[in-house]
N, C-alpha and C. Protein backbone atom coordinates (compact mmCIF):
# COMPACT_ATOMS: atom_id res chain seq x y z
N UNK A 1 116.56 92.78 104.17
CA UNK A 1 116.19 92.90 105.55
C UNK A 1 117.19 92.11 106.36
N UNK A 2 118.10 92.75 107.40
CA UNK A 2 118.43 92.05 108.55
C UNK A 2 117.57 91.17 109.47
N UNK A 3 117.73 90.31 109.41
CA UNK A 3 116.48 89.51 110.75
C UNK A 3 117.45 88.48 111.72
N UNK A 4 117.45 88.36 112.77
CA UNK A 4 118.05 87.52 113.63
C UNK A 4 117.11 86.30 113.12
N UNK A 5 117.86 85.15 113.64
CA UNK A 5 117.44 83.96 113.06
C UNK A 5 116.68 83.41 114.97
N UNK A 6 116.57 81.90 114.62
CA UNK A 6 115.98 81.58 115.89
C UNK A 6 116.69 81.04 117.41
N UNK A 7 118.28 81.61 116.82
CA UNK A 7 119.37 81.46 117.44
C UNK A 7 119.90 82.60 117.29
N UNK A 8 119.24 83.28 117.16
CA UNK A 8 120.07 84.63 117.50
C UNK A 8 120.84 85.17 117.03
N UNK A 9 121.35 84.56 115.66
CA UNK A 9 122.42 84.69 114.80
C UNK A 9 121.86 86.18 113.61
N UNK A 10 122.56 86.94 113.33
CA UNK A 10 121.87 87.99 112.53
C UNK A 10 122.08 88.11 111.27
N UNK A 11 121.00 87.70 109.73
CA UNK A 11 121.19 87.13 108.54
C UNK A 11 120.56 88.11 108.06
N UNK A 12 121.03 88.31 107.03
CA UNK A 12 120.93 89.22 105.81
C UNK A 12 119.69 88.44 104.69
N UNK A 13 118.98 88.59 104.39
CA UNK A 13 118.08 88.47 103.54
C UNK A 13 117.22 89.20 102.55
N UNK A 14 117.72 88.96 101.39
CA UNK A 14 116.29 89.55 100.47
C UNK A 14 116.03 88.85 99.58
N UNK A 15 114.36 89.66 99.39
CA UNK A 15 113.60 88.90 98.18
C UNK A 15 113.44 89.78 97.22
N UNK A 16 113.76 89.66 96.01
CA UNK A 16 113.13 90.65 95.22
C UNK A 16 112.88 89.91 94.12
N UNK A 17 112.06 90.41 92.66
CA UNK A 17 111.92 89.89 91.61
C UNK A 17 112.86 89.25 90.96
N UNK A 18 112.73 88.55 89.98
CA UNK A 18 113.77 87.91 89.52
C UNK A 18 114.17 88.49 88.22
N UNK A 19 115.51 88.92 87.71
CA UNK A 19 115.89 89.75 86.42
C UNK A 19 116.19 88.59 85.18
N UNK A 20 116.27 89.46 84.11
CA UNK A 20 116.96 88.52 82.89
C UNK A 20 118.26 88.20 83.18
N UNK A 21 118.88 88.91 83.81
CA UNK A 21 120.15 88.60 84.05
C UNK A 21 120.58 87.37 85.10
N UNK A 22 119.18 86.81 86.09
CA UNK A 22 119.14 85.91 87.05
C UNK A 22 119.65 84.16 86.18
N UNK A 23 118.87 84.23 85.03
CA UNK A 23 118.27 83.07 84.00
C UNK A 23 119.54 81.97 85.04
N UNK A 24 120.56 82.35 84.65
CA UNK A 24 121.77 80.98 85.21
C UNK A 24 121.28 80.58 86.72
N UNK A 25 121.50 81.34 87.33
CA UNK A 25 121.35 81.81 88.94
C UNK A 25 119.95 80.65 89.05
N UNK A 26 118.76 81.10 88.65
CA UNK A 26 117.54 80.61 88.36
C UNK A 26 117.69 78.96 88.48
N UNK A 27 118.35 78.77 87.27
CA UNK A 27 118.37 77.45 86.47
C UNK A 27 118.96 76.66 87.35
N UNK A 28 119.77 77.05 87.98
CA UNK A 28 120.85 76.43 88.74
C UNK A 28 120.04 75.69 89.91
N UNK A 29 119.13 77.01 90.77
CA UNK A 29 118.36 76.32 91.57
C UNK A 29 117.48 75.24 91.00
N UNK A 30 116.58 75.69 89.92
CA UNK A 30 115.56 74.75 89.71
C UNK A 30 116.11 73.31 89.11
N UNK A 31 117.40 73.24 88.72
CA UNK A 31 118.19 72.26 88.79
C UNK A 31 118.58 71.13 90.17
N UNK A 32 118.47 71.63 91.10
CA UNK A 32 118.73 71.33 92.13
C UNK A 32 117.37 70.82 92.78
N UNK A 33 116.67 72.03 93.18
CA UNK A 33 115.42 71.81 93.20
C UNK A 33 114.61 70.21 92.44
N UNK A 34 114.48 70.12 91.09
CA UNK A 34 114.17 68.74 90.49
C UNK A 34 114.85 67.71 90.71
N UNK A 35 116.39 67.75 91.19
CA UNK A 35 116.74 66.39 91.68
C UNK A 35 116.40 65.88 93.03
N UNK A 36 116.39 66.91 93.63
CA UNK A 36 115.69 66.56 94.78
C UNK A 36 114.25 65.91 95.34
N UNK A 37 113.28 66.65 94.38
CA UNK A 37 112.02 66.20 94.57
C UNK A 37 111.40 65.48 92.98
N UNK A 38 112.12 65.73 92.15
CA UNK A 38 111.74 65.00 90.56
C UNK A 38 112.98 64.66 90.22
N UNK A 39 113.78 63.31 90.67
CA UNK A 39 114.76 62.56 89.76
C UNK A 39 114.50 61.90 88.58
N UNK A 40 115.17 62.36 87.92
CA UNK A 40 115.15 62.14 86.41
C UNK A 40 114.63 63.08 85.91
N UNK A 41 113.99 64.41 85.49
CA UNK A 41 113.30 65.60 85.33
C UNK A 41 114.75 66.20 84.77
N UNK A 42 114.54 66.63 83.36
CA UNK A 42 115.82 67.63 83.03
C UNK A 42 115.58 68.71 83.45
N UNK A 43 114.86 69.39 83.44
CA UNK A 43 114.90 70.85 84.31
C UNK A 43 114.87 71.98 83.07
N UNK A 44 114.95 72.86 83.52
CA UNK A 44 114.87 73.73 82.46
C UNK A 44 116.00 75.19 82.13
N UNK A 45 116.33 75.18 81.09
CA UNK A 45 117.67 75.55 80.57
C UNK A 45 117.76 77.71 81.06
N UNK A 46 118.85 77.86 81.34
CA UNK A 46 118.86 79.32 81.28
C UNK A 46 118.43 80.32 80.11
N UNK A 47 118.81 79.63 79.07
CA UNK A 47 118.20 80.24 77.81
C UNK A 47 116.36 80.34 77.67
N UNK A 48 116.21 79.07 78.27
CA UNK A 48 114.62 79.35 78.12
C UNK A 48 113.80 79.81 79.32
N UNK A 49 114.37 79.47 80.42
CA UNK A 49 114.11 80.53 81.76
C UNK A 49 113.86 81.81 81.12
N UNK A 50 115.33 82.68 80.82
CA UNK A 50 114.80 84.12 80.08
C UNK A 50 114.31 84.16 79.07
N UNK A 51 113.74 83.57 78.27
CA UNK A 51 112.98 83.46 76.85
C UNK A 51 111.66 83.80 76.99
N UNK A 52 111.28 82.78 78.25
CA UNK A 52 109.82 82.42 78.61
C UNK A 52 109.03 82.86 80.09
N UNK A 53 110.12 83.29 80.85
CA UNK A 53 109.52 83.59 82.08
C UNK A 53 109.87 85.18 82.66
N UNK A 54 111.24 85.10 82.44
CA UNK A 54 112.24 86.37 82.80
C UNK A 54 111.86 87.25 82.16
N UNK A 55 111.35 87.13 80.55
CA UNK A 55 111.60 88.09 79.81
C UNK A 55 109.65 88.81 79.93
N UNK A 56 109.31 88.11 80.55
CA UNK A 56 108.11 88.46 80.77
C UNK A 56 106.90 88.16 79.96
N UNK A 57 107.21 86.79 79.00
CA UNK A 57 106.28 86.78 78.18
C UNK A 57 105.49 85.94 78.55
N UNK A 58 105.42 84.89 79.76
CA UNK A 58 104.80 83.99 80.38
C UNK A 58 104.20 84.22 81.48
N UNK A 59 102.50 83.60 82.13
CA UNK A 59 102.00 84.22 83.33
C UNK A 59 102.90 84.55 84.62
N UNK A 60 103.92 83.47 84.61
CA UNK A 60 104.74 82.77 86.00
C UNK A 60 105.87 84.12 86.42
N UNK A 61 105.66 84.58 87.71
CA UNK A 61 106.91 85.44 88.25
C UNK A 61 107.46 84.80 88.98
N UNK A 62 108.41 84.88 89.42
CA UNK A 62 109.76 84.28 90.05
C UNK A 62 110.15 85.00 91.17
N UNK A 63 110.51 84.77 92.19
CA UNK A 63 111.14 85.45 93.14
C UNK A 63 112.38 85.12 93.77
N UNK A 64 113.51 85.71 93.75
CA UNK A 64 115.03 84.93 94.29
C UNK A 64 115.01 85.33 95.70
N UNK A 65 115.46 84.82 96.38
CA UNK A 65 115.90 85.32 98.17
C UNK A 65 117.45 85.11 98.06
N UNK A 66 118.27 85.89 98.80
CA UNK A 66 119.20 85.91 98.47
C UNK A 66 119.62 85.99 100.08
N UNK A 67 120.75 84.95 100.46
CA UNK A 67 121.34 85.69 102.08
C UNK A 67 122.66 85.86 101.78
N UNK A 68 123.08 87.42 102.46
CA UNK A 68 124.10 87.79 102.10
C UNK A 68 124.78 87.71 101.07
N UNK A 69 123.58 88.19 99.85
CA UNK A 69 124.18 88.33 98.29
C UNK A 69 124.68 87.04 97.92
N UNK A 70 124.11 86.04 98.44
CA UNK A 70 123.55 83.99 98.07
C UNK A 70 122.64 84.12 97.82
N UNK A 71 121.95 84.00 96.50
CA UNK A 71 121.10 82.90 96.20
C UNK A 71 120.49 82.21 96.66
N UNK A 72 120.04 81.31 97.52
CA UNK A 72 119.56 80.53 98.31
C UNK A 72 118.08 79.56 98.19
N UNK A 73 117.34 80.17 97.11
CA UNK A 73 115.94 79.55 96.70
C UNK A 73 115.12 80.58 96.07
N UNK A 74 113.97 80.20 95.71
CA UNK A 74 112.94 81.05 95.18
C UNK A 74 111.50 80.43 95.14
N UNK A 75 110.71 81.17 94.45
CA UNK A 75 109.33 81.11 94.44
C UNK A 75 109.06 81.85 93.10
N UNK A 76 108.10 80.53 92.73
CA UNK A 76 107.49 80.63 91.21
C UNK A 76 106.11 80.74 91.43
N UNK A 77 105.10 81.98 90.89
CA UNK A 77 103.78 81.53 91.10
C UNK A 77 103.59 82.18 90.10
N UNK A 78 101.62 82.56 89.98
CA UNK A 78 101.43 83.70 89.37
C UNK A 78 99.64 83.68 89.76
N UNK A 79 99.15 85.05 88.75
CA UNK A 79 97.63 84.71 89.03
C UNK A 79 96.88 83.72 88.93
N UNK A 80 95.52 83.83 89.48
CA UNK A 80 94.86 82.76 88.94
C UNK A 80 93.48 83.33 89.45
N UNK A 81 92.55 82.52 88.88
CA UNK A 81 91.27 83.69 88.90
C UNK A 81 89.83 82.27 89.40
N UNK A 82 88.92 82.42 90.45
CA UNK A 82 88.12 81.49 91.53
C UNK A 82 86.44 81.66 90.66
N UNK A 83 86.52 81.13 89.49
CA UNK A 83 84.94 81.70 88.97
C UNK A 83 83.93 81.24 89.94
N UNK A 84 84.17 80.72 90.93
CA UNK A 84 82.97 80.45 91.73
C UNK A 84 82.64 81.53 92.83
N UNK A 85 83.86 82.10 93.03
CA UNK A 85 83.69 83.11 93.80
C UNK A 85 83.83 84.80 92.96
N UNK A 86 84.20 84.55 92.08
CA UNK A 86 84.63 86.13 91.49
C UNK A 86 85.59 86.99 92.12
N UNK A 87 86.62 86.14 92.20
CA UNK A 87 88.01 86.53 93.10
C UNK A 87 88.98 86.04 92.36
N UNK A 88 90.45 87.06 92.20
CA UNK A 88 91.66 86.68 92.00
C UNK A 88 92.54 86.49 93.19
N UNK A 89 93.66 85.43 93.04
CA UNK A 89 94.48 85.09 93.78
C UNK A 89 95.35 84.66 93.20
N UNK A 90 96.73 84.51 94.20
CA UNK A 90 97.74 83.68 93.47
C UNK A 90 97.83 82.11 93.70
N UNK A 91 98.58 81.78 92.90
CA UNK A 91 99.06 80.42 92.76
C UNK A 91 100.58 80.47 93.15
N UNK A 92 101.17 79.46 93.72
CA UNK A 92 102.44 79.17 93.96
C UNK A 92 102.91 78.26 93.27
N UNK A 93 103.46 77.87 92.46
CA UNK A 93 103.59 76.59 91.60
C UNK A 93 104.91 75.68 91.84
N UNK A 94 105.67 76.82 92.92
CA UNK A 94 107.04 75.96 92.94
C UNK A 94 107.65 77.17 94.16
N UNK A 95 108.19 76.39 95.20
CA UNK A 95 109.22 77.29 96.28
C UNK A 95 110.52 76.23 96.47
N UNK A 96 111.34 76.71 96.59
CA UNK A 96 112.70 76.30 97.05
C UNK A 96 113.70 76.74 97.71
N UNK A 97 113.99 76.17 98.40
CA UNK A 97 115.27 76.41 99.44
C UNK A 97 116.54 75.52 99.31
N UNK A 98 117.72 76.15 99.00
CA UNK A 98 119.14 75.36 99.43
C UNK A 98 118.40 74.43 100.75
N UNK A 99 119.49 73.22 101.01
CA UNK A 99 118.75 72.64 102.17
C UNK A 99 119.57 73.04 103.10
N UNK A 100 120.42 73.71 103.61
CA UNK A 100 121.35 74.14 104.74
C UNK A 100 120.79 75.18 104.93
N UNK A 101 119.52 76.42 104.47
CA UNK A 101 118.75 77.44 104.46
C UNK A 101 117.33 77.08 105.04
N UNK A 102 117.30 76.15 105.17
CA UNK A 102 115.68 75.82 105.32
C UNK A 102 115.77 75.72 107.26
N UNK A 103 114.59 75.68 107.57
CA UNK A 103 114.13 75.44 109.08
C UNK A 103 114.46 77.03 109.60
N UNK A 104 114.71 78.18 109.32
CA UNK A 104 114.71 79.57 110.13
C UNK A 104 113.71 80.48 109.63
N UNK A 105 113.14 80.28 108.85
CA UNK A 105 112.03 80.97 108.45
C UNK A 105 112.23 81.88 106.74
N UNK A 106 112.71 81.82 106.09
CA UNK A 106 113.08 81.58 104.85
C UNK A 106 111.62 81.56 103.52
N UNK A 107 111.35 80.43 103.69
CA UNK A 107 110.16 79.95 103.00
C UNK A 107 108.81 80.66 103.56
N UNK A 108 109.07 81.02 104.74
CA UNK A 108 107.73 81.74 105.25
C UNK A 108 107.96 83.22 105.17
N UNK A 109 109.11 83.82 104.77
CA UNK A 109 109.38 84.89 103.97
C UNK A 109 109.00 85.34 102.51
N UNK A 110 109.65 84.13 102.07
CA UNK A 110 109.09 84.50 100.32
C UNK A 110 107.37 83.94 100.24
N UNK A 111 106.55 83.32 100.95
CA UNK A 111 105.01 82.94 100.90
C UNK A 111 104.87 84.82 101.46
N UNK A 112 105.48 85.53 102.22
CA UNK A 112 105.07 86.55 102.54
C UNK A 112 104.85 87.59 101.87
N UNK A 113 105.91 87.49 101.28
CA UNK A 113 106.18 88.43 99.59
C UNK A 113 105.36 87.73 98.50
N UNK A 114 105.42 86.57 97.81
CA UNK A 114 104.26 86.09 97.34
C UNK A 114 103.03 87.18 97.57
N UNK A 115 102.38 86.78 98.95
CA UNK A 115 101.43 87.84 99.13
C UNK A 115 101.18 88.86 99.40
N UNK A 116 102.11 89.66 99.85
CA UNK A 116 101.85 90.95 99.47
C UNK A 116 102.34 91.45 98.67
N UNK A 117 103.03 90.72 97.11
CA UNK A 117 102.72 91.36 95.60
C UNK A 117 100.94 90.91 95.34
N UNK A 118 100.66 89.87 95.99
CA UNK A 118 99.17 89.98 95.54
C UNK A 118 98.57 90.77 96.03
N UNK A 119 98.49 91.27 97.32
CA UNK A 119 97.59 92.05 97.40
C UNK A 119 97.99 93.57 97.04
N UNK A 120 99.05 93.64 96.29
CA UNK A 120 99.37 95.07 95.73
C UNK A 120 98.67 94.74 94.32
N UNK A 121 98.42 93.84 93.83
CA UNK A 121 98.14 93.85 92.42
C UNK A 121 96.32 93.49 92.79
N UNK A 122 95.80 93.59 93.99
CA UNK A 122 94.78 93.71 94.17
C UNK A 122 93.93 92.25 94.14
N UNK A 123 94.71 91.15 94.43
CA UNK A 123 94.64 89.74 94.50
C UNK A 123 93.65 89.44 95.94
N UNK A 124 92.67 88.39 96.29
CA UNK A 124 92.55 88.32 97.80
C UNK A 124 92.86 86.81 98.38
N UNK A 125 93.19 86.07 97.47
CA UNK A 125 93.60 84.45 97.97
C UNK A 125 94.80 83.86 97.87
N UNK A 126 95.87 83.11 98.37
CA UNK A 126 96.67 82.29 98.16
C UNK A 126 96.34 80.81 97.91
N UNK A 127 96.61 79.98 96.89
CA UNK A 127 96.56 79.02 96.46
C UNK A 127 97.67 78.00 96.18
N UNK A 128 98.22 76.86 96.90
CA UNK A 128 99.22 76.22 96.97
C UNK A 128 99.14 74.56 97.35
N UNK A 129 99.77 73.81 97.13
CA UNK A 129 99.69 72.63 97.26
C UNK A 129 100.89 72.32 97.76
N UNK A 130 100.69 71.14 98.42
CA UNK A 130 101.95 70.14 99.04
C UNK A 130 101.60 68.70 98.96
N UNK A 131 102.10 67.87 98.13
CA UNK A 131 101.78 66.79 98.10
C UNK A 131 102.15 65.68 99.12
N UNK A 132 102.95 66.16 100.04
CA UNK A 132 103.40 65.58 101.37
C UNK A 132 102.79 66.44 102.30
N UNK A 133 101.88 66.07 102.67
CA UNK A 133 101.27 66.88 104.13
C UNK A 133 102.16 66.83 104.97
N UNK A 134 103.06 66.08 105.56
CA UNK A 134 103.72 65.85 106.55
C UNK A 134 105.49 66.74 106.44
N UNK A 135 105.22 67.22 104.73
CA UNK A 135 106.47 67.66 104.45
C UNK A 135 106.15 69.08 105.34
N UNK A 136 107.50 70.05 105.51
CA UNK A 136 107.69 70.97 105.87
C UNK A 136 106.65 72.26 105.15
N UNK A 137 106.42 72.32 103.85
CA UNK A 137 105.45 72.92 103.45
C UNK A 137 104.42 72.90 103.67
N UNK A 138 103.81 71.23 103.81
CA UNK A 138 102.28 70.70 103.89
C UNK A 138 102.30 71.24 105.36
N UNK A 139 102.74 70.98 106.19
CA UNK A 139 102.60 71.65 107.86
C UNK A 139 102.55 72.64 107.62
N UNK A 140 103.33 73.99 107.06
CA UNK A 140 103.22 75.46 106.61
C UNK A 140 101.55 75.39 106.02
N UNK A 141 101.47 74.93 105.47
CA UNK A 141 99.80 75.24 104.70
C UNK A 141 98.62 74.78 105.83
N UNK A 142 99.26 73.95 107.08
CA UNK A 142 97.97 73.71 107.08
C UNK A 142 97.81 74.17 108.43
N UNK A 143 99.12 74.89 108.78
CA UNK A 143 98.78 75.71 109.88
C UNK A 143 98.44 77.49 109.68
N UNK A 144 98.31 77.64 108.44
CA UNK A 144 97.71 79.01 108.04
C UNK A 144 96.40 78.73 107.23
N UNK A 145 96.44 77.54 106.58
CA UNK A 145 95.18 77.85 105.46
C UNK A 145 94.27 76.75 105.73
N UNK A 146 93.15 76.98 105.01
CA UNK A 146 92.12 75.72 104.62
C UNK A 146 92.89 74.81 103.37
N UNK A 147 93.21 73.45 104.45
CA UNK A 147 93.79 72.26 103.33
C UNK A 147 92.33 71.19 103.34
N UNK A 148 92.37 71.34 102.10
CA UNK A 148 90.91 69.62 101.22
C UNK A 148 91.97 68.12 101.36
N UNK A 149 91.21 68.02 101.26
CA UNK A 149 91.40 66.37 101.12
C UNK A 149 92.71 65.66 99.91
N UNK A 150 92.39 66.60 99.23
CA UNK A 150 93.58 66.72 97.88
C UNK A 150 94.79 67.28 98.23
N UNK A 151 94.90 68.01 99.29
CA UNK A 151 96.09 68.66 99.40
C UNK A 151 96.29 69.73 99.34
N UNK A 152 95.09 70.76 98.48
CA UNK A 152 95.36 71.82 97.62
C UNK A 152 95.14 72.81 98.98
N UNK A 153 95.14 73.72 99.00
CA UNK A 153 95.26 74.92 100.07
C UNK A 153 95.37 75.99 99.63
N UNK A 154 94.30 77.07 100.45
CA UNK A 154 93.92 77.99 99.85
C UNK A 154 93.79 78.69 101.79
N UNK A 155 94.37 80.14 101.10
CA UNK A 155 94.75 81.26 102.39
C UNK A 155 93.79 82.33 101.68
N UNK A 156 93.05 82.64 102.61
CA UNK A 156 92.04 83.65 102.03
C UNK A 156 91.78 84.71 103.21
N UNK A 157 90.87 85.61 102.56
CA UNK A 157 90.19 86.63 103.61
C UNK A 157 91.16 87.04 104.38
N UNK A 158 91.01 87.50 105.92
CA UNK A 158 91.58 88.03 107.14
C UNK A 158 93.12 88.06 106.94
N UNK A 159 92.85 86.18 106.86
CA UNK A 159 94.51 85.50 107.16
C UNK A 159 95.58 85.75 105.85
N UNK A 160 94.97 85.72 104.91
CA UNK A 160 96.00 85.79 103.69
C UNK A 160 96.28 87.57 103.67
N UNK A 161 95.31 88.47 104.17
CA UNK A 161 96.37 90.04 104.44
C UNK A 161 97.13 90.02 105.22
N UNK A 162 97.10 89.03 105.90
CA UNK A 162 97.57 88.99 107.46
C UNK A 162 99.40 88.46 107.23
N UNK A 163 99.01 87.61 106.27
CA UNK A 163 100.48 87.33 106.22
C UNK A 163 101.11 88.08 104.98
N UNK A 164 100.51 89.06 104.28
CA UNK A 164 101.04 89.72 102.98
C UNK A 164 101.45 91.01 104.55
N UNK A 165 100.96 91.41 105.46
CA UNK A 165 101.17 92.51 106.45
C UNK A 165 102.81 91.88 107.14
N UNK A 166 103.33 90.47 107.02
CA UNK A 166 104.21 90.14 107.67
C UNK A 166 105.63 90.44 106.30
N UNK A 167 105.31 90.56 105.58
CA UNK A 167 106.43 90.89 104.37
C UNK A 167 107.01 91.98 105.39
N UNK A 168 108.38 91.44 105.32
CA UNK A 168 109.42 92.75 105.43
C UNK A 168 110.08 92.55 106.63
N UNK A 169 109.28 91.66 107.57
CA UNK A 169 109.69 91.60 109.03
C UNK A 169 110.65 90.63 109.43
N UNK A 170 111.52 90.34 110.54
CA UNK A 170 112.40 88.89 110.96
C UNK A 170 111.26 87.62 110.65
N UNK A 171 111.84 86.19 110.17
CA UNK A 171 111.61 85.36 110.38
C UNK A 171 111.04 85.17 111.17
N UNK A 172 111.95 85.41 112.80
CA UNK A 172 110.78 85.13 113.91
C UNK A 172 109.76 85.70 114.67
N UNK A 173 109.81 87.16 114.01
CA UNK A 173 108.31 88.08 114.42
C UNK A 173 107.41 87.37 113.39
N UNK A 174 107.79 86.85 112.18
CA UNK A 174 106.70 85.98 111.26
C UNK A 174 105.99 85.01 111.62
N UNK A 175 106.81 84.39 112.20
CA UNK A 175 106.24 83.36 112.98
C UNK A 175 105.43 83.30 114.00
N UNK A 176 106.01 84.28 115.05
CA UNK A 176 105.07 84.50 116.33
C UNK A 176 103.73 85.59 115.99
N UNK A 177 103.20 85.74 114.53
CA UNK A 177 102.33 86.70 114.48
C UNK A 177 101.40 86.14 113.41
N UNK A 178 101.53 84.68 112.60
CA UNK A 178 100.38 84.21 112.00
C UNK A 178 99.81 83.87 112.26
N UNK A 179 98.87 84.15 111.59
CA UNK A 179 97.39 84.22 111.52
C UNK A 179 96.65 82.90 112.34
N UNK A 180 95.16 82.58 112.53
CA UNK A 180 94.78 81.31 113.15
C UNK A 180 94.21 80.81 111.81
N UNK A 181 94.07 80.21 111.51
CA UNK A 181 93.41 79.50 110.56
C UNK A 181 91.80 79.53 109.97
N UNK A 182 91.64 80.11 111.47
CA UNK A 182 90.04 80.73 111.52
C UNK A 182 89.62 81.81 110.54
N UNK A 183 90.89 82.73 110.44
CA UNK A 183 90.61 84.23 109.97
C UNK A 183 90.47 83.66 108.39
N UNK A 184 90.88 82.71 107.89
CA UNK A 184 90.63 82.09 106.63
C UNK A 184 89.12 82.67 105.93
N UNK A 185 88.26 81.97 107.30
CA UNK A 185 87.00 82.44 107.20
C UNK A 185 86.19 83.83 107.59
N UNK A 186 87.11 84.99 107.69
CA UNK A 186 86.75 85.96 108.08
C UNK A 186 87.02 86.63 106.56
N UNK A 187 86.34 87.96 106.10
CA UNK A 187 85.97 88.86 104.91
C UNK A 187 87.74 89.36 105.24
């Protein structure tokens, strides 16, 4: 997708699944990714990226964003299932951004795609955590979803189609069109 940025600048972006052939590409980020937020964390090797995740034998899908055929970050989640409610949803277990990529809407792209592979696979919740409320994510969660006391955050009902309906669009029509926090609580 072409999307003008919030300067007007016009960026090339996509998200798509992540291949066996990604494993380096992958590694590289989540390499980066752990020094940043887990120093000292070895990270995990390209060989076992495609062994265990790529190759499809593990719950976890992956998603790369790429600007202008860059790389630039991804998103690791997968199902997860609410026995209190009798609902599936996803989990996010890990997003990342290069840091010269972040602040144009990026991350609120791939949470978009996130959800609307869930609700193609017939999912109705998003489930995610930020252990820094104050970080750039924890503000993302807690201006779309119901955040607990723990941190954990959960996008449901109204609001979580609402932003699987924003997959595909500019950054900044994404922005100017989520959801209230209310619709959380709407069917």
């Amino acid at each position: 997708m072409a999307a003008p940025d919030a300067r007007g600048v016009n960026l090339r972006m996509d998200i798509r699944s992540a291949r066996l052939s990604d494993a380096s590409i992958l590694a590289s980020l989540l390499s980066a990714y752990l020094t940043e937020s887990f120093p000292g964390h070895s990270g995990t090797s390209a060989e076992i990226l495609e062994r265990d995740v790529l190759s499809g034998a593990s719950i976890l899908r992956l998603l790369l964003v790429e600007r202008r055929g860059v790389p630039v970050g991804f998103a690791a989640w997968h199902r997860v299932y609410d026995l209190h409610w009798g609902k599936g949803g996803a989990e996010i277990d890990d997003l990342y951004l290069v840091p010269q990529y972040r602040g144009n809407g990026v991350a609120l792209a791939l949470v978009a795609a996130v959800c609307n592979a869930a609700v193609q696979e017939g999912l109705v919740y998003l489930h995610g955590t930020s252990f820094d409320r104050e970080s750039p994510v924890g503000r993302f969660y807690d201006r779309i979803a119901v955040v607990g006391h723990s941190a954990q955050s959960y996008c449901a009902g109204r609001a979580f189609r609402r932003i699987a309906e924003l997959h595909g669009q500019s950054p900044r029509d994404m922005a100017r069109s989520l959801p209230p926090k209310a619709w959380n609580y709407e069917p």
